[in-house]
C-alpha atoms as a PDB file:
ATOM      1  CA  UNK A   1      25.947  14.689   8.419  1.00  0.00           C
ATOM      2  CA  UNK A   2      27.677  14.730   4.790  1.00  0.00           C
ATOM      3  CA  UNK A   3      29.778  12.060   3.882  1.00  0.00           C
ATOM      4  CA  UNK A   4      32.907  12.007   0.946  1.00  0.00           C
ATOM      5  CA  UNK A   5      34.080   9.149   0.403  1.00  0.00           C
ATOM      6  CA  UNK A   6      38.315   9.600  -0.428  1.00  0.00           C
ATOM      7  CA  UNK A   7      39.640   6.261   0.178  1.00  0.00           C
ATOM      8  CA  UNK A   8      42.943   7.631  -2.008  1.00  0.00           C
ATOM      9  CA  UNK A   9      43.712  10.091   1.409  1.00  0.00           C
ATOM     10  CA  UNK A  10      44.673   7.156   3.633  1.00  0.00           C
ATOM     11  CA  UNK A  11      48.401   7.727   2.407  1.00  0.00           C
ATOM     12  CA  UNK A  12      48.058  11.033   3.878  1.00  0.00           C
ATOM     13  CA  UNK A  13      46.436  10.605   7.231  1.00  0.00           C
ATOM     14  CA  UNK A  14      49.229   7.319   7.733  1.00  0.00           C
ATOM     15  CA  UNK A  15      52.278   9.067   6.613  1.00  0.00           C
ATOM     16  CA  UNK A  16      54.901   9.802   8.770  1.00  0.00           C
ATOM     17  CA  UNK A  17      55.215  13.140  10.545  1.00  0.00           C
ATOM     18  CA  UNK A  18      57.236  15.640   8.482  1.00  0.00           C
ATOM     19  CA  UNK A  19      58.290  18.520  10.767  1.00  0.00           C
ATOM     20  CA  UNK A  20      59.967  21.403   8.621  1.00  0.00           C
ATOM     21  CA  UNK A  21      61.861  23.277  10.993  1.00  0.00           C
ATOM     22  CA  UNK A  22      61.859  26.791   9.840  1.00  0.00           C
ATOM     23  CA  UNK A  23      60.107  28.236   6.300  1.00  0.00           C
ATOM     24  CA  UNK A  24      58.817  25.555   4.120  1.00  0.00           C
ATOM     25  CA  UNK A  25      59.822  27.117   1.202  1.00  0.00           C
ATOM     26  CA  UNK A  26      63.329  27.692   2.363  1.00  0.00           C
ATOM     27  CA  UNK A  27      63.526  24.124   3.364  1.00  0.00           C
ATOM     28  CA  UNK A  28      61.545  21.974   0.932  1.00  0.00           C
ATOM     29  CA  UNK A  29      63.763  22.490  -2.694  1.00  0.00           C
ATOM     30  CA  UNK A  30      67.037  21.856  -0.612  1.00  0.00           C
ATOM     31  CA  UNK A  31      65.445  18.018   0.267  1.00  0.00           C
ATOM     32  CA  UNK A  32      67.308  15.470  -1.418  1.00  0.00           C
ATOM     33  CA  UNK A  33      64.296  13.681  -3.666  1.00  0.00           C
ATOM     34  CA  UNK A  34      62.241  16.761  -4.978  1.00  0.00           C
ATOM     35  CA  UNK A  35      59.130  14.888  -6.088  1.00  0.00           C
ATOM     36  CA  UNK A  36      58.503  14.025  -2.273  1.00  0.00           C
ATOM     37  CA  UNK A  37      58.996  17.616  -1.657  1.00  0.00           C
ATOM     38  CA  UNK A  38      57.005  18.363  -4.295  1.00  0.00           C
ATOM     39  CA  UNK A  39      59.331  20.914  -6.080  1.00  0.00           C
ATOM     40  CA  UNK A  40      58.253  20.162  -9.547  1.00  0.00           C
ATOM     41  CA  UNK A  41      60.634  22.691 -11.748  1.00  0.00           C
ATOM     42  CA  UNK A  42      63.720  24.944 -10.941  1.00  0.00           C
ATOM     43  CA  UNK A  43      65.376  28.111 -12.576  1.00  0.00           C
ATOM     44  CA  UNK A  44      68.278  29.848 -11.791  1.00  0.00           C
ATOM     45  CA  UNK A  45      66.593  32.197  -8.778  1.00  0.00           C
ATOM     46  CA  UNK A  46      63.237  30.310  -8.370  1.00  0.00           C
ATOM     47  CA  UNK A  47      61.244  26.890  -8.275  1.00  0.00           C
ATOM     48  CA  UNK A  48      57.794  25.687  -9.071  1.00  0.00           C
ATOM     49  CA  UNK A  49      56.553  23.990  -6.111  1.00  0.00           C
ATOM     50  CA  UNK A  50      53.166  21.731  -6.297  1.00  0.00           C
ATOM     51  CA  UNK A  51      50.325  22.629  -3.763  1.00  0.00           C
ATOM     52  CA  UNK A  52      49.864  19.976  -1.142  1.00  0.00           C
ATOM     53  CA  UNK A  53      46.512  21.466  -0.294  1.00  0.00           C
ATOM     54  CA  UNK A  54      45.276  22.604  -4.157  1.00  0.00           C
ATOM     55  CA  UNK A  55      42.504  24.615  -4.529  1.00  0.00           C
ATOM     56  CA  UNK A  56      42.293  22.548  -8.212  1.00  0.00           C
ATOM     57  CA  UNK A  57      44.667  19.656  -9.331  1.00  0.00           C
ATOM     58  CA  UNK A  58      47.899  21.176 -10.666  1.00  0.00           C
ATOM     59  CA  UNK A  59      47.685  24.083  -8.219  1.00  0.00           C
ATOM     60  CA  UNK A  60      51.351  25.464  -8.161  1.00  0.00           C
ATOM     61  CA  UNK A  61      53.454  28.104  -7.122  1.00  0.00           C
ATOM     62  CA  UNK A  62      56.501  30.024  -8.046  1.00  0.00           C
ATOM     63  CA  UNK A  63      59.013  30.657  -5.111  1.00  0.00           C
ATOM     64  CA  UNK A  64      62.081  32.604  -5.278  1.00  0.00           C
ATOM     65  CA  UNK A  65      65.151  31.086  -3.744  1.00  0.00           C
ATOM     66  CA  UNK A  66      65.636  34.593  -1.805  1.00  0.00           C
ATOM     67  CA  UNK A  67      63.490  34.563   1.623  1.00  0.00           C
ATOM     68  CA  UNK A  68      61.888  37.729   1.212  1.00  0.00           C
ATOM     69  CA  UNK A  69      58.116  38.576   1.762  1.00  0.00           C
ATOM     70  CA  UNK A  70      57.859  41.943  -0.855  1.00  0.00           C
ATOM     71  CA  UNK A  71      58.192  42.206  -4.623  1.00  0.00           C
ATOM     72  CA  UNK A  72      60.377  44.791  -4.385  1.00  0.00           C
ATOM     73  CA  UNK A  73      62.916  43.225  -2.477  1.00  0.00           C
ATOM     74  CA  UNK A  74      63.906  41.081  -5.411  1.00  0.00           C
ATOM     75  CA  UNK A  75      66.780  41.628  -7.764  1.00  0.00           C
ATOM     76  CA  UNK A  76      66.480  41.857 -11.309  1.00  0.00           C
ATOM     77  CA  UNK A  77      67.304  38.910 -12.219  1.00  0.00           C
ATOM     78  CA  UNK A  78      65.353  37.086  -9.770  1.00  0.00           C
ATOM     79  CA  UNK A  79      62.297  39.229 -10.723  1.00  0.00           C
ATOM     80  CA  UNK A  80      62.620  38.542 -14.331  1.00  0.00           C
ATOM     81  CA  UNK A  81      63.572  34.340 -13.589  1.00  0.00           C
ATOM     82  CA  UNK A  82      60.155  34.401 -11.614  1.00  0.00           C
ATOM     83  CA  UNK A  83      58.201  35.858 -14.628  1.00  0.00           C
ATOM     84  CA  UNK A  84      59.841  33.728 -17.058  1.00  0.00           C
ATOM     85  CA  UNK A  85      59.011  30.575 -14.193  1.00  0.00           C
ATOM     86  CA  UNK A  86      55.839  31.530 -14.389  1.00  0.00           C
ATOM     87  CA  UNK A  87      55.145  31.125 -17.816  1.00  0.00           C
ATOM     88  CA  UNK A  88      56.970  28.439 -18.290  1.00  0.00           C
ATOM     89  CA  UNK A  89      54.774  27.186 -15.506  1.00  0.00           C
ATOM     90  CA  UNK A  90      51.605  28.224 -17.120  1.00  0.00           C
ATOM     91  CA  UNK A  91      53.311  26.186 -20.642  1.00  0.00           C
ATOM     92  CA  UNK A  92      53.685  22.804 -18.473  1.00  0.00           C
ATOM     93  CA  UNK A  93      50.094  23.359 -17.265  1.00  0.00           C
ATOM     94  CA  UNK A  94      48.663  23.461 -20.616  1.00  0.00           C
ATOM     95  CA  UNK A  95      50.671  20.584 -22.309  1.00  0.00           C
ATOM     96  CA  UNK A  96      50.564  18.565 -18.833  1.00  0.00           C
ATOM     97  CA  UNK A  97      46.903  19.030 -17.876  1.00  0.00           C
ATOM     98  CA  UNK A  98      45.418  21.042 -20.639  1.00  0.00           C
ATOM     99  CA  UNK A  99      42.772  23.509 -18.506  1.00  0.00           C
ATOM    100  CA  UNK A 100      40.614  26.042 -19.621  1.00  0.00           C
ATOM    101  CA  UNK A 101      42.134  28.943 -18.307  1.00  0.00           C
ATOM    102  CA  UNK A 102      43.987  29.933 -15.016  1.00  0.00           C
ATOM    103  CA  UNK A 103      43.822  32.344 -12.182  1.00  0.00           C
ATOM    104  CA  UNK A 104      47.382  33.157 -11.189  1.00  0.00           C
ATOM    105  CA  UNK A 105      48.488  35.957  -8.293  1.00  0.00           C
ATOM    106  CA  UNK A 106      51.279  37.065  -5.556  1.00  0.00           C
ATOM    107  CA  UNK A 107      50.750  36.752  -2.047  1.00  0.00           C
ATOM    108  CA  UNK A 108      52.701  39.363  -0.722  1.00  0.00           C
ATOM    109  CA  UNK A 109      53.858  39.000   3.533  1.00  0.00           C
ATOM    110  CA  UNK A 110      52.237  36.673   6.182  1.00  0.00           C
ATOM    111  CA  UNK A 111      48.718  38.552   5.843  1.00  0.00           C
ATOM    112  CA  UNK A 112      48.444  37.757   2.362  1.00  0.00           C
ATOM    113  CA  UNK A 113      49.369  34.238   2.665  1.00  0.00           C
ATOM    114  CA  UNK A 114      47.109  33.131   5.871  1.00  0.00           C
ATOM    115  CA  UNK A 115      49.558  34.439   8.123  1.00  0.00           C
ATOM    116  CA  UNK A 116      51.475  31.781   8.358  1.00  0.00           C
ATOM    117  CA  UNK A 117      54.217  32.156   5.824  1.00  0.00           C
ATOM    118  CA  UNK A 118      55.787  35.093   4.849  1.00  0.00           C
ATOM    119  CA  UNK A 119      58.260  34.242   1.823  1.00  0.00           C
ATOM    120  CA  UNK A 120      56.822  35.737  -1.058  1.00  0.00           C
ATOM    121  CA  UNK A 121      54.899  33.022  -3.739  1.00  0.00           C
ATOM    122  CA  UNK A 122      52.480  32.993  -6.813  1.00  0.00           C
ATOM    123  CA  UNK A 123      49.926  30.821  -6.873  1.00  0.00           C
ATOM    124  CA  UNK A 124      49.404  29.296 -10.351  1.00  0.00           C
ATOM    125  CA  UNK A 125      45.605  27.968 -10.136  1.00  0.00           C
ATOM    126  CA  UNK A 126      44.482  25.931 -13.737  1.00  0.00           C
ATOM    127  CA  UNK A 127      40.870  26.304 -14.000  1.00  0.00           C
ATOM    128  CA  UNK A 128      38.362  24.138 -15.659  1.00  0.00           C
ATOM    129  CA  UNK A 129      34.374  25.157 -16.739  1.00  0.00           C
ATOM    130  CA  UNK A 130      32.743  23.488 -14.443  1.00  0.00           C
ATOM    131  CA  UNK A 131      35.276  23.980 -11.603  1.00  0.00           C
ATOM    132  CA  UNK A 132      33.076  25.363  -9.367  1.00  0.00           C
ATOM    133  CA  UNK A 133      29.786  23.780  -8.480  1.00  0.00           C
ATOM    134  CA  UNK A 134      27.490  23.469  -6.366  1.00  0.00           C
ATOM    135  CA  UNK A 135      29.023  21.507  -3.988  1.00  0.00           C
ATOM    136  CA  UNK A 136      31.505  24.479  -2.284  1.00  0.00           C
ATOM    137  CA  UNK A 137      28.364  26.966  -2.751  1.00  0.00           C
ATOM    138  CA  UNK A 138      25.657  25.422  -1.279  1.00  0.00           C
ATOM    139  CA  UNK A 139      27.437  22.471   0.488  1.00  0.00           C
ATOM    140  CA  UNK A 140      30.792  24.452   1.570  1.00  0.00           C
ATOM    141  CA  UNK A 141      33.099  21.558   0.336  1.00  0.00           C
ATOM    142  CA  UNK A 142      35.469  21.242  -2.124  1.00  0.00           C
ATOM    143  CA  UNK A 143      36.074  18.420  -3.880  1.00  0.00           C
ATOM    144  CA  UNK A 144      39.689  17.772  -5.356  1.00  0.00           C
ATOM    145  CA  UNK A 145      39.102  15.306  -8.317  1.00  0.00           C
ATOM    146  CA  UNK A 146      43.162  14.313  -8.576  1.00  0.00           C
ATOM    147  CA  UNK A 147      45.414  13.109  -6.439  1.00  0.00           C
ATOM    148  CA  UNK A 148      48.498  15.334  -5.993  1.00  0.00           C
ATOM    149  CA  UNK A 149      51.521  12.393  -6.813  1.00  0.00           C
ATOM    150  CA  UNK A 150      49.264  12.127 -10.291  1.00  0.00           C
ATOM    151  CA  UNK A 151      49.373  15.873 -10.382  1.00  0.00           C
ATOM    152  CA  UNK A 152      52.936  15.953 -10.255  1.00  0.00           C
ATOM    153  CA  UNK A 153      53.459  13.520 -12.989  1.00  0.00           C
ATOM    154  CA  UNK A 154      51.148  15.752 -14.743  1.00  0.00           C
ATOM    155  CA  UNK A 155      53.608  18.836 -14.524  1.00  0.00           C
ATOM    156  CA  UNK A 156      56.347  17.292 -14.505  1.00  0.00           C
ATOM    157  CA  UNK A 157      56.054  15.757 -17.705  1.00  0.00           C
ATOM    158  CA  UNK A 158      54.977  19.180 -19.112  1.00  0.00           C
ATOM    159  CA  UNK A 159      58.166  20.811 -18.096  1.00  0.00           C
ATOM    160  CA  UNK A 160      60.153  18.152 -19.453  1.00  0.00           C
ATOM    161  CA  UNK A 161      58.675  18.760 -22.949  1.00  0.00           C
ATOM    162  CA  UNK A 162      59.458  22.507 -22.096  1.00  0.00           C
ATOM    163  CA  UNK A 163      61.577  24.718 -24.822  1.00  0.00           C
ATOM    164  CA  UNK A 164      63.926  25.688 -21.820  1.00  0.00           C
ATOM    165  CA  UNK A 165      64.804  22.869 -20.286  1.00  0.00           C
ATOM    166  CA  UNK A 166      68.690  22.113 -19.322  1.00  0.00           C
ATOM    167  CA  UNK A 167      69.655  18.535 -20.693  1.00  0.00           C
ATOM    168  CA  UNK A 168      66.651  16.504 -20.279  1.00  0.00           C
ATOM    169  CA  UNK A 169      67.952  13.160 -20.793  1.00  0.00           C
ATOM    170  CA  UNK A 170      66.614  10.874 -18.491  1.00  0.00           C
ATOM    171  CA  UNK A 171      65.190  12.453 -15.645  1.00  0.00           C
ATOM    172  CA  UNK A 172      64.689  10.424 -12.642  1.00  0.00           C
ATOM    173  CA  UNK A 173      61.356  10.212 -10.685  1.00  0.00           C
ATOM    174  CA  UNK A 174      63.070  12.402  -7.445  1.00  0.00           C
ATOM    175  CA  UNK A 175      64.306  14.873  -9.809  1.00  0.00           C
ATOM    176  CA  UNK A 176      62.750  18.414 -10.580  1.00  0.00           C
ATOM    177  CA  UNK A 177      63.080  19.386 -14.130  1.00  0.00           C
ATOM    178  CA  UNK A 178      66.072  21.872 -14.597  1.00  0.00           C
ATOM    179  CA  UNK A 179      64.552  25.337 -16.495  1.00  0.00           C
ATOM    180  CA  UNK A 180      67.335  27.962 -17.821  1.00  0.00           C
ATOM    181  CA  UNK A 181      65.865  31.518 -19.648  1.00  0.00           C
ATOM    182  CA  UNK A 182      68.345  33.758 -21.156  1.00  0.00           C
ATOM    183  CA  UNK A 183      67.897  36.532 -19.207  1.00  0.00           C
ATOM    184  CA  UNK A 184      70.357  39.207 -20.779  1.00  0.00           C
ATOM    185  CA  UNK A 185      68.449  42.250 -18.686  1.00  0.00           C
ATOM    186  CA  UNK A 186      70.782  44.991 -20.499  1.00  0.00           C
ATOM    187  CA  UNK A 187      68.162  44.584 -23.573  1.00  0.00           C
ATOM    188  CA  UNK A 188      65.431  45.470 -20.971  1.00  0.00           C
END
């Protein structure tokens, strides 16, 4: 039998139960202290929510406020607040935890998204060289090398020195950094 050693998951396996009644991502950027929620970043229409199951460290998404499951269901402006998220997520990434590159895509409906939630998300996946060894090809494990409270302070402190951000100032440890785009879509 194969043994890892992750002495850091204990917090995990002893916390608390937290039931979400109803969609996750419905529920979790309403919650009170966002860096337990893990919302990271919010815009006008959308948030950046951390992974709590990364495929990498700093594995986010971007999740319209809207509950739907398509693309084309969004309005304008949310579309174009989740594109501008999305960079500005991609920004954070590479002043917060400086990767190589990225791999970043939709999941569109339940199907897409392992069936079990169907409010539409993009992942935002930072990639490193290296990334992927050995160990998920021939040993069919992944190993996460970051905790995801260390991710978080990661992002978070790359939003915060973000071009977009709404009043900085002194943002507490339960609170997501504020993102505002100027999204004038009648010069679109």
């Amino acid at each position: 039998m194969d043994r890892i050693y992750a002495p850091w998951r204990i917090e995990w396996v002893e916390r608390e139960a937290d039931p979400i009644d109803g969609c996750p991502f419905c529920v979790l950027p309403d919650r009170e202290n966002a860096r337990e929620a893990r919302v990271v970043a919010r815009s006008d229409h959308n948030y950046a929510l951390l992974n709590n199951a990364p495929y990498n460290p700093g594995h986010a998404m971007v999740i319209p406020d809207a509950h739907v499951d398509d693309w084309t269901d969004l309005d304008d402006a949310t579309m174009l607040d989740h594109a501008r998220l999305k960079a500005a997520t991609l920004a954070a990434m590479r002043r917060g935890i400086d990767p190589d590159g990225f791999n970043a895509g939709l999941n569109l409906g339940g199907g897409a998204a392992g069936g079990s939630i169907d409010h539409l998300h993009t992942h935002v996946v930072p990639r490193w060289g290296g990334d992927t060894n050995f160990m998920p090809v021939v040993g069919d494990t992944k190993v996460i090398v970051e905790a995801v409270d260390r991710s978080y302070e990661h992002l978070h402190e790359g939003f915060a020195a973000g071009d977009d951000v709404v009043d900085p100032g002194d943002l507490e440890a339960g609170e997501a950094v504020r993102l505002s785009f100027d999204l004038d879509l009648d010069d679109a």
